[in-house]
PDB file of N, CA and C in Angstrom:
ATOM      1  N   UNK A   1     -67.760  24.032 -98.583  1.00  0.00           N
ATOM      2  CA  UNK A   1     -66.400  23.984 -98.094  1.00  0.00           C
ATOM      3  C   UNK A   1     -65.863  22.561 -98.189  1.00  0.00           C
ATOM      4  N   UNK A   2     -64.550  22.367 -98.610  1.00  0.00           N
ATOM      5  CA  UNK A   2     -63.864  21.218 -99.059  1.00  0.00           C
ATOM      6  C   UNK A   2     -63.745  20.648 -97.555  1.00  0.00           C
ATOM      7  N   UNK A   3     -64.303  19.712 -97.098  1.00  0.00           N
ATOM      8  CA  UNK A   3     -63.651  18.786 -95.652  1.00  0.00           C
ATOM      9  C   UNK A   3     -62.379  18.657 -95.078  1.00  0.00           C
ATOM     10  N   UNK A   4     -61.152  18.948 -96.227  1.00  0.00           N
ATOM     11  CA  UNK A   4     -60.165  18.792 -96.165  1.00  0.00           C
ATOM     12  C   UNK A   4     -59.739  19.925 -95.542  1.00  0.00           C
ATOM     13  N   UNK A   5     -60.148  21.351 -95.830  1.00  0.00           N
ATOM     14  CA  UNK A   5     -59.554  22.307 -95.099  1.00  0.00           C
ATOM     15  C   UNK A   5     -60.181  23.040 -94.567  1.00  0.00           C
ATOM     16  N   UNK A   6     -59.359  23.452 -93.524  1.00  0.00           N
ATOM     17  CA  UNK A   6     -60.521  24.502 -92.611  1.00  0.00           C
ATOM     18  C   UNK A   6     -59.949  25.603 -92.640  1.00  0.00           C
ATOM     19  N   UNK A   7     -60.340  26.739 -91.421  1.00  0.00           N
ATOM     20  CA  UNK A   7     -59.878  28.146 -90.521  1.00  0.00           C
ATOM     21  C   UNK A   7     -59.174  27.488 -89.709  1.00  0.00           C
ATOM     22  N   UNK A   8     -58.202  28.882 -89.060  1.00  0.00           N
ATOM     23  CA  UNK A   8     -57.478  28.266 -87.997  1.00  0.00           C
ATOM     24  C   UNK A   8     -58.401  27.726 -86.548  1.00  0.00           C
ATOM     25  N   UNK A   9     -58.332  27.493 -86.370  1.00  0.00           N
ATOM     26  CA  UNK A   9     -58.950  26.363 -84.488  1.00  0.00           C
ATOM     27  C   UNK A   9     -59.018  27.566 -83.723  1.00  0.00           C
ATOM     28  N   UNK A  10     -59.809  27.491 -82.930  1.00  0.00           N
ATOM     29  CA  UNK A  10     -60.225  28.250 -81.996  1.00  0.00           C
ATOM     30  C   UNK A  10     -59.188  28.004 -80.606  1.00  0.00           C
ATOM     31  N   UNK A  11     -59.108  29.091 -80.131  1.00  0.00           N
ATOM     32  CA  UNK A  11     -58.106  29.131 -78.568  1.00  0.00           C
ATOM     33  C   UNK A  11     -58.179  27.638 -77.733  1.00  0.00           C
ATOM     34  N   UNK A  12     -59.800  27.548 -77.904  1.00  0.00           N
ATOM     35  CA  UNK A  12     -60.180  26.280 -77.115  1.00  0.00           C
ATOM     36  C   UNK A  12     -60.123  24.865 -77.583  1.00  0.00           C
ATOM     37  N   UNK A  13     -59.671  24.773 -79.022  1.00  0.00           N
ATOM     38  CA  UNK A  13     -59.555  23.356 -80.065  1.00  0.00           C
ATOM     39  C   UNK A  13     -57.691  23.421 -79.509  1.00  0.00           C
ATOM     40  N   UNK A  14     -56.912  24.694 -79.776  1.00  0.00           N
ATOM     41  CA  UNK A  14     -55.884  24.630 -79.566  1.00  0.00           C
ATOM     42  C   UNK A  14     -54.989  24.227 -78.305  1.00  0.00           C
ATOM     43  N   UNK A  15     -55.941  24.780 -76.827  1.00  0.00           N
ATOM     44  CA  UNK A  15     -55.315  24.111 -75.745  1.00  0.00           C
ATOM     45  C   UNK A  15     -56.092  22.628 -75.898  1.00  0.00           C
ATOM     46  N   UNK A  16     -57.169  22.056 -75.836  1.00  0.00           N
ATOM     47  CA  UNK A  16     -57.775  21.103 -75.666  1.00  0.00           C
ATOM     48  C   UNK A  16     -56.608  19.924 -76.536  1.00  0.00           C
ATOM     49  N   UNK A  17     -56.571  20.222 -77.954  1.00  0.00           N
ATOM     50  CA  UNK A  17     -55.450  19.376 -78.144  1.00  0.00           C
ATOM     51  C   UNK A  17     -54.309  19.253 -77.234  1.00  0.00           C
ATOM     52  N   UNK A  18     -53.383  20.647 -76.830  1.00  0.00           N
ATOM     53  CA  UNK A  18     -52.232  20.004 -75.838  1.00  0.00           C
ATOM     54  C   UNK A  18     -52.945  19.118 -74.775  1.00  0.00           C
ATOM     55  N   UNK A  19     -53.530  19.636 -74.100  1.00  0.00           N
ATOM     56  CA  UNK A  19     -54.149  18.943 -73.007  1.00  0.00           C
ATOM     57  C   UNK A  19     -54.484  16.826 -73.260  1.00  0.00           C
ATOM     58  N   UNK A  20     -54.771  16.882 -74.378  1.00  0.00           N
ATOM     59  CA  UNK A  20     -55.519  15.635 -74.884  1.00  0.00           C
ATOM     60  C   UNK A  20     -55.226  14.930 -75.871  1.00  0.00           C
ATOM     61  N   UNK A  21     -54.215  15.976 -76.841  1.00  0.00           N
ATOM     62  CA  UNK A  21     -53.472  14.733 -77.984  1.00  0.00           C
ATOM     63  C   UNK A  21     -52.516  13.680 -77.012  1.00  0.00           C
ATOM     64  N   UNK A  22     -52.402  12.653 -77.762  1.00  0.00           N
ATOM     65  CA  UNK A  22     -51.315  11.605 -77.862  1.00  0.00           C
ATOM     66  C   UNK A  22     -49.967  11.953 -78.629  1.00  0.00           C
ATOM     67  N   UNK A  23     -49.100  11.754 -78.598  1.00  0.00           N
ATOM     68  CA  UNK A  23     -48.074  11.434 -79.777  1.00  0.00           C
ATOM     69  C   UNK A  23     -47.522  12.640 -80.104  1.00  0.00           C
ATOM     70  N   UNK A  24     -46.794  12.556 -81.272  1.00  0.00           N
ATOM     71  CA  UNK A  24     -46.120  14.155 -81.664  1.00  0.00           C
ATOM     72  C   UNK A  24     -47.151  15.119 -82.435  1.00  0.00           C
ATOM     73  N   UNK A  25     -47.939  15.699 -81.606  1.00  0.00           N
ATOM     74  CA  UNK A  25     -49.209  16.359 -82.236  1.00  0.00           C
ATOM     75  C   UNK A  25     -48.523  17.490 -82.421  1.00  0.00           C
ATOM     76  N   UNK A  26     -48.614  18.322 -84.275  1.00  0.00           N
ATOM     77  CA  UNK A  26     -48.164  19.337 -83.871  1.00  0.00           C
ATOM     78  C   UNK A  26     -49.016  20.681 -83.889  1.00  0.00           C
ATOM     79  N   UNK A  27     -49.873  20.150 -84.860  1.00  0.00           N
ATOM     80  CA  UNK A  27     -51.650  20.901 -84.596  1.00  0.00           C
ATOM     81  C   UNK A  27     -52.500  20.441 -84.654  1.00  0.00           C
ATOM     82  N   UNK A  28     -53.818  21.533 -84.400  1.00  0.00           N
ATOM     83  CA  UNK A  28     -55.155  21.266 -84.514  1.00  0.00           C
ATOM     84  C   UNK A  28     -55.079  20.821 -86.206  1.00  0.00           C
ATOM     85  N   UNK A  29     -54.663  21.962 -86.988  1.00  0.00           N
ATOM     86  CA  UNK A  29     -55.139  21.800 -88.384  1.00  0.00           C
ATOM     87  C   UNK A  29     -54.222  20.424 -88.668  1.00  0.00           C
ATOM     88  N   UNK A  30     -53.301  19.881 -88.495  1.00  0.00           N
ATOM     89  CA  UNK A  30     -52.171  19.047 -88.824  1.00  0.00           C
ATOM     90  C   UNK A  30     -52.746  17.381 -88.524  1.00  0.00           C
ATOM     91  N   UNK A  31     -53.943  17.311 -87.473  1.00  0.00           N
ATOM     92  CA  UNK A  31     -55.027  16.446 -86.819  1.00  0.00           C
ATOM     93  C   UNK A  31     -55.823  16.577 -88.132  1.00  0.00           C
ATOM     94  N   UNK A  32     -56.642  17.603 -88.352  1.00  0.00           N
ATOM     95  CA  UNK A  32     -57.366  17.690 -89.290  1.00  0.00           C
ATOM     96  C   UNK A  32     -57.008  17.064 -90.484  1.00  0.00           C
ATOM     97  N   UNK A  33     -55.835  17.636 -91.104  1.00  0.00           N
ATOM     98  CA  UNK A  33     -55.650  17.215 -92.286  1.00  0.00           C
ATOM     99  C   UNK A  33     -55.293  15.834 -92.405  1.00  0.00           C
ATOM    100  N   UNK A  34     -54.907  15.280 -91.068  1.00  0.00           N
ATOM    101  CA  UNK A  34     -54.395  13.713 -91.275  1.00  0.00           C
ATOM    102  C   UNK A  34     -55.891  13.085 -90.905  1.00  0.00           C
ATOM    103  N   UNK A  35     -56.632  13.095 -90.532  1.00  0.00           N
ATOM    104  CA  UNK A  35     -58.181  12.658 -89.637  1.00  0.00           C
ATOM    105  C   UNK A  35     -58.959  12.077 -90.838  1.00  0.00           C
ATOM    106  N   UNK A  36     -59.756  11.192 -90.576  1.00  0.00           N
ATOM    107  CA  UNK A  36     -60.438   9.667 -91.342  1.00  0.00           C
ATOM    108  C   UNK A  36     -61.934  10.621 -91.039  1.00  0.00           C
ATOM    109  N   UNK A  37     -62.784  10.824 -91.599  1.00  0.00           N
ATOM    110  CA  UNK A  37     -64.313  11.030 -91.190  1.00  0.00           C
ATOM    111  C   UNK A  37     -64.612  10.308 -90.053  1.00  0.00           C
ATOM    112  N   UNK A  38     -65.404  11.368 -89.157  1.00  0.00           N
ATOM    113  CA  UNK A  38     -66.048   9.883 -88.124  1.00  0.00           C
ATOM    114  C   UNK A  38     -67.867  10.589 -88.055  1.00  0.00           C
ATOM    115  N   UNK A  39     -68.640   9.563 -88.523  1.00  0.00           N
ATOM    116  CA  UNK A  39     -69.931   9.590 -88.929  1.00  0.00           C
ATOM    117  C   UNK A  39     -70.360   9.660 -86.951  1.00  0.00           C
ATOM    118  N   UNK A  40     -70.757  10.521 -86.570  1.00  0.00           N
ATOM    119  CA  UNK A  40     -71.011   9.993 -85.105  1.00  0.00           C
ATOM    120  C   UNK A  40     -73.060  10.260 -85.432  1.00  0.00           C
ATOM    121  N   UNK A  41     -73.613   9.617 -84.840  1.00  0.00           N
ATOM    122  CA  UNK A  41     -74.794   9.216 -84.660  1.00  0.00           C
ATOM    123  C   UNK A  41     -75.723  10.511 -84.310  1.00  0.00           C
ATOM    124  N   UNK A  42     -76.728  11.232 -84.666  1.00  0.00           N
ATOM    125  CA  UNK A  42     -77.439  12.138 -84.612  1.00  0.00           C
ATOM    126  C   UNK A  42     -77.849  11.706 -82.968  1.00  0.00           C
ATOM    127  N   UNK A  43     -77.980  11.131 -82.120  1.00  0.00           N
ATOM    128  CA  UNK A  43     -78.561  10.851 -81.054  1.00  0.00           C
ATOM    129  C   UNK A  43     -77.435  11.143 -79.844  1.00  0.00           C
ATOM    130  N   UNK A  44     -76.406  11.216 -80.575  1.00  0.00           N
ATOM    131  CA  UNK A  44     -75.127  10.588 -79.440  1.00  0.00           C
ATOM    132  C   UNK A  44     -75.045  12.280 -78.934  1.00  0.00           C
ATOM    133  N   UNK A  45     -74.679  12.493 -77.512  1.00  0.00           N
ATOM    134  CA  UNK A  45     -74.440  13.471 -77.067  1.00  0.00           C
ATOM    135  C   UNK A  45     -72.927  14.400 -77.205  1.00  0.00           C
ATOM    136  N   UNK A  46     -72.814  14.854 -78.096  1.00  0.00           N
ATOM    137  CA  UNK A  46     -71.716  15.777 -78.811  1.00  0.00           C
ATOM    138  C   UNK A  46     -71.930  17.119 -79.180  1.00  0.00           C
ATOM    139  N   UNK A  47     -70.904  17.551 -79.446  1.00  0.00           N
ATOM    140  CA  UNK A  47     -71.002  19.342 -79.330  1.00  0.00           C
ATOM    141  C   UNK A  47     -71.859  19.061 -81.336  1.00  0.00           C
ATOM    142  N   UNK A  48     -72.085  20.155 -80.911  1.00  0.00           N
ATOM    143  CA  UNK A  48     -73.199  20.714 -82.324  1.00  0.00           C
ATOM    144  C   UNK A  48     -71.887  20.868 -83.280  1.00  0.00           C
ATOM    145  N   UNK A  49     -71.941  20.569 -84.587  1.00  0.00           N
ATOM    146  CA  UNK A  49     -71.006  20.197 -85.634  1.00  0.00           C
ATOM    147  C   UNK A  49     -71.357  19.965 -86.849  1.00  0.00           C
ATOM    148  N   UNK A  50     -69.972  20.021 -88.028  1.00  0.00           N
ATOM    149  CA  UNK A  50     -70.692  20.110 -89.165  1.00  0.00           C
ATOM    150  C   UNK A  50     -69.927  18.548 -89.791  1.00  0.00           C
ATOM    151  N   UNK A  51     -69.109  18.885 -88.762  1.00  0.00           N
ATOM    152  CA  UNK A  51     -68.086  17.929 -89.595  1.00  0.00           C
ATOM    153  C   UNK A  51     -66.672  17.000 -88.279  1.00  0.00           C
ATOM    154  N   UNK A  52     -66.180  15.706 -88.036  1.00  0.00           N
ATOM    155  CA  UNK A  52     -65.640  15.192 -86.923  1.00  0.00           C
ATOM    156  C   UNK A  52     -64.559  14.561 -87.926  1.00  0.00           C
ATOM    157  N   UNK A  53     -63.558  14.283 -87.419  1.00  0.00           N
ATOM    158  CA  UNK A  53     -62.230  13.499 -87.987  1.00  0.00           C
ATOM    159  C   UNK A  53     -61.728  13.207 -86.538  1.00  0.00           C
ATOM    160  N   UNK A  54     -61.319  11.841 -87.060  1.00  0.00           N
ATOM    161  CA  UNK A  54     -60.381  10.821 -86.300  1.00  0.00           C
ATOM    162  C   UNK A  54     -59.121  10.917 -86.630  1.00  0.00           C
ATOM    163  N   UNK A  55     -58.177  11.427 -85.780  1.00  0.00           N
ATOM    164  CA  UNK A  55     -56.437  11.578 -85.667  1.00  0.00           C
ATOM    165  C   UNK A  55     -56.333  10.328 -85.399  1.00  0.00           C
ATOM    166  N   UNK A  56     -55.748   8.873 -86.164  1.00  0.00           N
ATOM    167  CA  UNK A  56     -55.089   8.163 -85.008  1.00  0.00           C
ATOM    168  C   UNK A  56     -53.500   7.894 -84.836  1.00  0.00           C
ATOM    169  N   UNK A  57     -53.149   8.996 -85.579  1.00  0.00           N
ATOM    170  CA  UNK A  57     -51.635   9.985 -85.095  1.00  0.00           C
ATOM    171  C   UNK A  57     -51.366  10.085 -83.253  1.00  0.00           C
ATOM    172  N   UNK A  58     -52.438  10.940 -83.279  1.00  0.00           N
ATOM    173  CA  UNK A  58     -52.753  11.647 -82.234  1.00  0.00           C
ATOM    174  C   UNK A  58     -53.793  11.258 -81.192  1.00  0.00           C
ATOM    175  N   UNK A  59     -54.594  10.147 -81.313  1.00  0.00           N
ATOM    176  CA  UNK A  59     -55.852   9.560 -81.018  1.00  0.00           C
ATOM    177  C   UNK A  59     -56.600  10.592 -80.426  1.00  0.00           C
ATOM    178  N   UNK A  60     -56.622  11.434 -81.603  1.00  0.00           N
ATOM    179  CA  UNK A  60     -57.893  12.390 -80.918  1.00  0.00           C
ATOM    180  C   UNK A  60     -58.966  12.424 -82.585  1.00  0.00           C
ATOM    181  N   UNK A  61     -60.369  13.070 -81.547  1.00  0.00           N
ATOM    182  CA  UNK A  61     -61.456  13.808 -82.743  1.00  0.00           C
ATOM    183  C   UNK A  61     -61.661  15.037 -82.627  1.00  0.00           C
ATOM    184  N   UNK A  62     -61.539  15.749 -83.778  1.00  0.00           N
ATOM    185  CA  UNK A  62     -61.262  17.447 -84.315  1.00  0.00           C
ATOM    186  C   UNK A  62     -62.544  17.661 -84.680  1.00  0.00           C
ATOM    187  N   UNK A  63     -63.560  18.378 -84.016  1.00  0.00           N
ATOM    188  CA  UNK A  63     -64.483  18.946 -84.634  1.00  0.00           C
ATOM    189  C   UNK A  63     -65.222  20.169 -85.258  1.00  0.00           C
ATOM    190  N   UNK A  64     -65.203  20.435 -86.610  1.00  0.00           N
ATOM    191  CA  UNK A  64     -65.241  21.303 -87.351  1.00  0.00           C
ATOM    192  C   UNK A  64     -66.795  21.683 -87.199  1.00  0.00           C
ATOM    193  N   UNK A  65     -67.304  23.231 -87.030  1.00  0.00           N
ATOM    194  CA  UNK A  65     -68.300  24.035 -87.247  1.00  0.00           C
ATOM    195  C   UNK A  65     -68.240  25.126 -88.181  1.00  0.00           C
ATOM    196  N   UNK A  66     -68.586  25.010 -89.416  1.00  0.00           N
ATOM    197  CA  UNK A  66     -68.596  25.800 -90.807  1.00  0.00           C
ATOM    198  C   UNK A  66     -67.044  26.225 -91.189  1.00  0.00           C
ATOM    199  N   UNK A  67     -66.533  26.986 -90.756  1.00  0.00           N
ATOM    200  CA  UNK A  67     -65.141  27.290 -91.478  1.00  0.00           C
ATOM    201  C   UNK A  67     -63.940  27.079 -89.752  1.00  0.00           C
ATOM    202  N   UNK A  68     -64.653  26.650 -89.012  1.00  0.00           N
ATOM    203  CA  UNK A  68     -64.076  26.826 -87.797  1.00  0.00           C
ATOM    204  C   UNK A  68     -63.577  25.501 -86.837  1.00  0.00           C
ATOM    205  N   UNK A  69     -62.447  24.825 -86.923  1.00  0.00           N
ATOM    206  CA  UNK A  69     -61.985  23.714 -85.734  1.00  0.00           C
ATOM    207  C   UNK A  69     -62.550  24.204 -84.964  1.00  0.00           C
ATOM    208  N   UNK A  70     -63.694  23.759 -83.809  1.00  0.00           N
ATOM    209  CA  UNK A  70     -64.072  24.141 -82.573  1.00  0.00           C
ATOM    210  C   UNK A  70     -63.361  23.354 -81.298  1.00  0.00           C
ATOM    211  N   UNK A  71     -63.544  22.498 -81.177  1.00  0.00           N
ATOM    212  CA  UNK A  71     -62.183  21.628 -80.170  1.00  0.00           C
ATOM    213  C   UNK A  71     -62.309  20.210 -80.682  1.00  0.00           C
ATOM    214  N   UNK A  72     -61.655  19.477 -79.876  1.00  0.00           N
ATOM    215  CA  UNK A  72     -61.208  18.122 -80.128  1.00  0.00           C
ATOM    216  C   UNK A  72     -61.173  17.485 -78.975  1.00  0.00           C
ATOM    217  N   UNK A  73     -61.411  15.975 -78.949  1.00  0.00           N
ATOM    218  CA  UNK A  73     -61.803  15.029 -77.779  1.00  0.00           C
ATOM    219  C   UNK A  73     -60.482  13.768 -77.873  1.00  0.00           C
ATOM    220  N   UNK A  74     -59.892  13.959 -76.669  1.00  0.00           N
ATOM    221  CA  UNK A  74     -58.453  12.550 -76.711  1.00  0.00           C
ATOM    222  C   UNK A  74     -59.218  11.196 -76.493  1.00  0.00           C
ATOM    223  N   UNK A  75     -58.297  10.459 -77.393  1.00  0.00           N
ATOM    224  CA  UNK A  75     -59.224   8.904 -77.183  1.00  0.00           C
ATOM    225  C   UNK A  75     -58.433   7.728 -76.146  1.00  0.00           C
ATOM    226  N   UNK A  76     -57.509   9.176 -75.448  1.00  0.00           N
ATOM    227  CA  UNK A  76     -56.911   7.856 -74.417  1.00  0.00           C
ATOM    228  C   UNK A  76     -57.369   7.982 -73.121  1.00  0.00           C
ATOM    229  N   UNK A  77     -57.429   6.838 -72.320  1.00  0.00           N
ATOM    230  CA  UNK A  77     -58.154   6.680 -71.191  1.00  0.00           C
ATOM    231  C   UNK A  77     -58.620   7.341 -70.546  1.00  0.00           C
ATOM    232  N   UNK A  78     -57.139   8.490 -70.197  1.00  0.00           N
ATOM    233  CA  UNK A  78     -57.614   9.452 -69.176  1.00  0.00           C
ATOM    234  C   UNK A  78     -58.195  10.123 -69.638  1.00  0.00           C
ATOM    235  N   UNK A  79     -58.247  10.950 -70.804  1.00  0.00           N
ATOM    236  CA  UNK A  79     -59.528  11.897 -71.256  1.00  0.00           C
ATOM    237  C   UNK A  79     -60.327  11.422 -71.872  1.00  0.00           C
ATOM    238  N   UNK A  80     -61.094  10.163 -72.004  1.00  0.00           N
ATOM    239  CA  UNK A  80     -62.496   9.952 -71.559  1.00  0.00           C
ATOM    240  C   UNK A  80     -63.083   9.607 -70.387  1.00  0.00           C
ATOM    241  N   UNK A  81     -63.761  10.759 -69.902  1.00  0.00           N
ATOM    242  CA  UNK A  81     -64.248  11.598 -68.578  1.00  0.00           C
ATOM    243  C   UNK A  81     -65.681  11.597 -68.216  1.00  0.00           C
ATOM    244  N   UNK A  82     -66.072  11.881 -69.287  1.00  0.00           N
ATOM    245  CA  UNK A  82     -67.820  11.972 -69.336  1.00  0.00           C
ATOM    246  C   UNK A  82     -68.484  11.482 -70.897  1.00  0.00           C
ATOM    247  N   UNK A  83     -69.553  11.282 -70.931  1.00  0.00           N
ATOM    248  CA  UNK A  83     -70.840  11.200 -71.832  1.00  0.00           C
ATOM    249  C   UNK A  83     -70.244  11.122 -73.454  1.00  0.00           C
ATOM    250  N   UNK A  84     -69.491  12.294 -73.710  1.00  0.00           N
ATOM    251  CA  UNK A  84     -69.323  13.399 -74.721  1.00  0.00           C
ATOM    252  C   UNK A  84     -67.999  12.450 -75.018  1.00  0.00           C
ATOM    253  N   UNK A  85     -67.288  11.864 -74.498  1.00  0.00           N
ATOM    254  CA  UNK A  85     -65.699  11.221 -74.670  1.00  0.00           C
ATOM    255  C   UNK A  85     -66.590   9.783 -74.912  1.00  0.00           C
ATOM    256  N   UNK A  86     -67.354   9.266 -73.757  1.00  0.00           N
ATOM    257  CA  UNK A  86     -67.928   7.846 -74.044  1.00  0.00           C
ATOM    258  C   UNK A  86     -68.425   7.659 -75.506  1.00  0.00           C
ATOM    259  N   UNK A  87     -69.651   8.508 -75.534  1.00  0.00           N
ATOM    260  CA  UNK A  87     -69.998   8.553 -77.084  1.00  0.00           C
ATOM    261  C   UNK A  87     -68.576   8.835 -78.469  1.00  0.00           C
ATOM    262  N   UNK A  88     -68.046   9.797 -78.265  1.00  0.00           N
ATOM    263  CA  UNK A  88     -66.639   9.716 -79.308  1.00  0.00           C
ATOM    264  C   UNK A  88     -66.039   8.250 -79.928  1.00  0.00           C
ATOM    265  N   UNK A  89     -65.704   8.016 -78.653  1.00  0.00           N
ATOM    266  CA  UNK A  89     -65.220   7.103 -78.764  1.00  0.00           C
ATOM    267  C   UNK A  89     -66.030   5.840 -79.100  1.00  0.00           C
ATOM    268  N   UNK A  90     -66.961   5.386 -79.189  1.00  0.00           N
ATOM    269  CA  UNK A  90     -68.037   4.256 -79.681  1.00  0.00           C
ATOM    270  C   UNK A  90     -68.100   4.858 -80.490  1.00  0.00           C
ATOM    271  N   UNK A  91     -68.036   6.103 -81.718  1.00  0.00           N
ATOM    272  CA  UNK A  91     -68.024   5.472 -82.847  1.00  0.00           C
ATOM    273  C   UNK A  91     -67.042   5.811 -83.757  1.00  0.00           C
ATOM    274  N   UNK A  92     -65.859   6.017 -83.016  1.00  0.00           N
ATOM    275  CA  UNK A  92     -64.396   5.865 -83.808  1.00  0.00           C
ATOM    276  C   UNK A  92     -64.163   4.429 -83.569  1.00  0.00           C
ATOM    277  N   UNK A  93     -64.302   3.597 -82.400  1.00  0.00           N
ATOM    278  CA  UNK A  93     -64.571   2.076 -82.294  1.00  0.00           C
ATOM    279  C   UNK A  93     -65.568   1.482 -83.538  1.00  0.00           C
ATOM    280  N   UNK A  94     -66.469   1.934 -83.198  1.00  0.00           N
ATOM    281  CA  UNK A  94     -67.555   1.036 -84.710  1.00  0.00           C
ATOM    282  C   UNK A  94     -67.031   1.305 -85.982  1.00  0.00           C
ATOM    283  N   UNK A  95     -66.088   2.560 -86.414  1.00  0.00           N
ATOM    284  CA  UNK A  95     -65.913   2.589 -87.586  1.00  0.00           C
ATOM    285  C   UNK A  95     -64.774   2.198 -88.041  1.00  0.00           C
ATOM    286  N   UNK A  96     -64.036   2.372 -87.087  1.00  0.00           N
ATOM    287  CA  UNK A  96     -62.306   2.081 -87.399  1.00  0.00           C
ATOM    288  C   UNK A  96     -61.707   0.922 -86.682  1.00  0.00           C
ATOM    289  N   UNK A  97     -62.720   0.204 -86.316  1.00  0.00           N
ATOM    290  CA  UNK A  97     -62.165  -1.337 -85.823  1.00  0.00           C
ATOM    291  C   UNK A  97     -61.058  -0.764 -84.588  1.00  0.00           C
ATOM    292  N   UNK A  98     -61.199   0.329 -83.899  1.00  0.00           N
ATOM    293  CA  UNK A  98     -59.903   0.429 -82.939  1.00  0.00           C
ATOM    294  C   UNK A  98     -61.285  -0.103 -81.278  1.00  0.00           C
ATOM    295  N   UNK A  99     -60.162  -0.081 -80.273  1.00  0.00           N
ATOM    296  CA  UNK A  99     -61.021  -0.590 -79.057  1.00  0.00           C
ATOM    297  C   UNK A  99     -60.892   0.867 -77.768  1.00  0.00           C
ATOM    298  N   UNK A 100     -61.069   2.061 -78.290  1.00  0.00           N
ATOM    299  CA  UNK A 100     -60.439   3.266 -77.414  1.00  0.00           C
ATOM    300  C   UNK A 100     -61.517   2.620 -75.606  1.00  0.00           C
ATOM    301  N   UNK A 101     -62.777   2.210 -75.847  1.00  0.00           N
ATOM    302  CA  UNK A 101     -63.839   2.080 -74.936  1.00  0.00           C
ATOM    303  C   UNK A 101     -63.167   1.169 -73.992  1.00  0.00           C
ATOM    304  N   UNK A 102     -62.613   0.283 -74.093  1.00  0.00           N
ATOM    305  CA  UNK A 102     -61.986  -0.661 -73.147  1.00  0.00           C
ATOM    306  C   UNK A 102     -60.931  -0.286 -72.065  1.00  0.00           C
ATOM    307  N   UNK A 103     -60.836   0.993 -72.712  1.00  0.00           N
ATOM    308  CA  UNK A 103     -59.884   1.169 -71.218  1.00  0.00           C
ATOM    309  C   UNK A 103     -60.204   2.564 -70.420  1.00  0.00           C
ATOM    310  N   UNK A 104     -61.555   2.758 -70.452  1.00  0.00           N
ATOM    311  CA  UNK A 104     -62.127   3.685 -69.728  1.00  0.00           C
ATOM    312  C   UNK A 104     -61.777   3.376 -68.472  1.00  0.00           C
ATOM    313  N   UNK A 105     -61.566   4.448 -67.474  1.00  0.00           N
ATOM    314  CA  UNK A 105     -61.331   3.494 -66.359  1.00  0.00           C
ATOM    315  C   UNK A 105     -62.825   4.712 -65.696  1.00  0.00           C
ATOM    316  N   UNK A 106     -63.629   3.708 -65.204  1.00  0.00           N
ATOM    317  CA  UNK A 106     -65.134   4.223 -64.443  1.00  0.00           C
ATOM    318  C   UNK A 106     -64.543   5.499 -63.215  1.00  0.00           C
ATOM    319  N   UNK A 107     -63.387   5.178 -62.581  1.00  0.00           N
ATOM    320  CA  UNK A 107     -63.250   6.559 -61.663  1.00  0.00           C
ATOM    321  C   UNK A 107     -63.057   7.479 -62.369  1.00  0.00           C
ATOM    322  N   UNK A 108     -62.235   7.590 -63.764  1.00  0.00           N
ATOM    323  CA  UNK A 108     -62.069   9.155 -64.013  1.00  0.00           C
ATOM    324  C   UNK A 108     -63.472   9.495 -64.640  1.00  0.00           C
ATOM    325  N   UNK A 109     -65.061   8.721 -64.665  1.00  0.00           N
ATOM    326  CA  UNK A 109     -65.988   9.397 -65.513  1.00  0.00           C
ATOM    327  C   UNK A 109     -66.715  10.610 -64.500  1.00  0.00           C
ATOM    328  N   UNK A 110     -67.305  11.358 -65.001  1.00  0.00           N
ATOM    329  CA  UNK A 110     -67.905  12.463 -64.113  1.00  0.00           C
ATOM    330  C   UNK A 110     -68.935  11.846 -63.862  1.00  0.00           C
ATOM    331  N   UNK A 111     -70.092  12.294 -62.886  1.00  0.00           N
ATOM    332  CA  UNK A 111     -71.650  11.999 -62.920  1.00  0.00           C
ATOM    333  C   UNK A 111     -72.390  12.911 -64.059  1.00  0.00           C
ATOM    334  N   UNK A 112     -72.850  12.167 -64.571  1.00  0.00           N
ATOM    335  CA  UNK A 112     -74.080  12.717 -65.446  1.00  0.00           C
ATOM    336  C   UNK A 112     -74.799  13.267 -64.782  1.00  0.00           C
ATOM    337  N   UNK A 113     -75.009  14.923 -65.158  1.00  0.00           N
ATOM    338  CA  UNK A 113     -76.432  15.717 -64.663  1.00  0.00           C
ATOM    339  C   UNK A 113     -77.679  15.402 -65.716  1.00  0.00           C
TER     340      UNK A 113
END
C-alpha cells in the first residue's frame, strides 16, 4: 500500500482529531495526505501501527494500521496527557526540529499505571 493513501479513519481517528487538531483541520485523511513520516522508536510506548505522519497544519500524528487511519495524537499542550502524547511528541521534536515537549504542562499528565 502506497503511504500516501489510505481507507477512510475510523469513528475514533475522526472524533480524536476534532477533539485534538489545531488549526483549520478539515480531516483525518486531509492530515494524512499533508503529514511528513514520523519514524517513532520501536521502544516508545504507542498504539501498534504500520505507519505515523506529522500534520504540522494541524499539529497532530495520524496513525495508520494496514488500510485503516486508526486515531491521531494533538501536539499541543493540552493534549499531551500521558506516556503515549510524551513519547509522540519526542520524536516529531527529534525529527522535525519543532519543540511540541516544552510546553507540557506536568498537571495535565495522568499517572502512569
Amino acid at each position: 500500500m502506497s503511504s500516501k493513501y489510505a481507507a477512510d479513519p475510523t469513528d475514533h481517528a475522526n472524533r480524536m482529531l476534532r477533539i485534538r487538531g489545531s488549526g483549520p483541520t478539515a480531516s483525518v485523511i486531509g492530515s494524512w495526505n499533508r503529514g511528513l513520516r514520523v519514524e517513532v522508536p520501536d521502544a516508545a510506548p504507542v498504539p501498534r501501527h504500520d505507519e505515523a505522519r506529522y500534520d504540522a497544519q494541524s499539529a497532530v500524528v495520524v496513525f495508520r494500521r494496514e488500510d485503516t487511519l486508526t486515531t491521531c495524537y494533538g501536539l499541543a499542550p493540552a493534549h499531551i496527557t500521558n506516556i503515549h502524547g510524551v513519547a509522540i511528541a519526542a520524536a516529531v521534536d527529534a525529527q522535525y526540529g519543532t519543540d511540541y515537549r516544552s510546553g507540557i504542562e506536568a498537571e495535565n499528565l495522568e499517572e502512569a499505571r
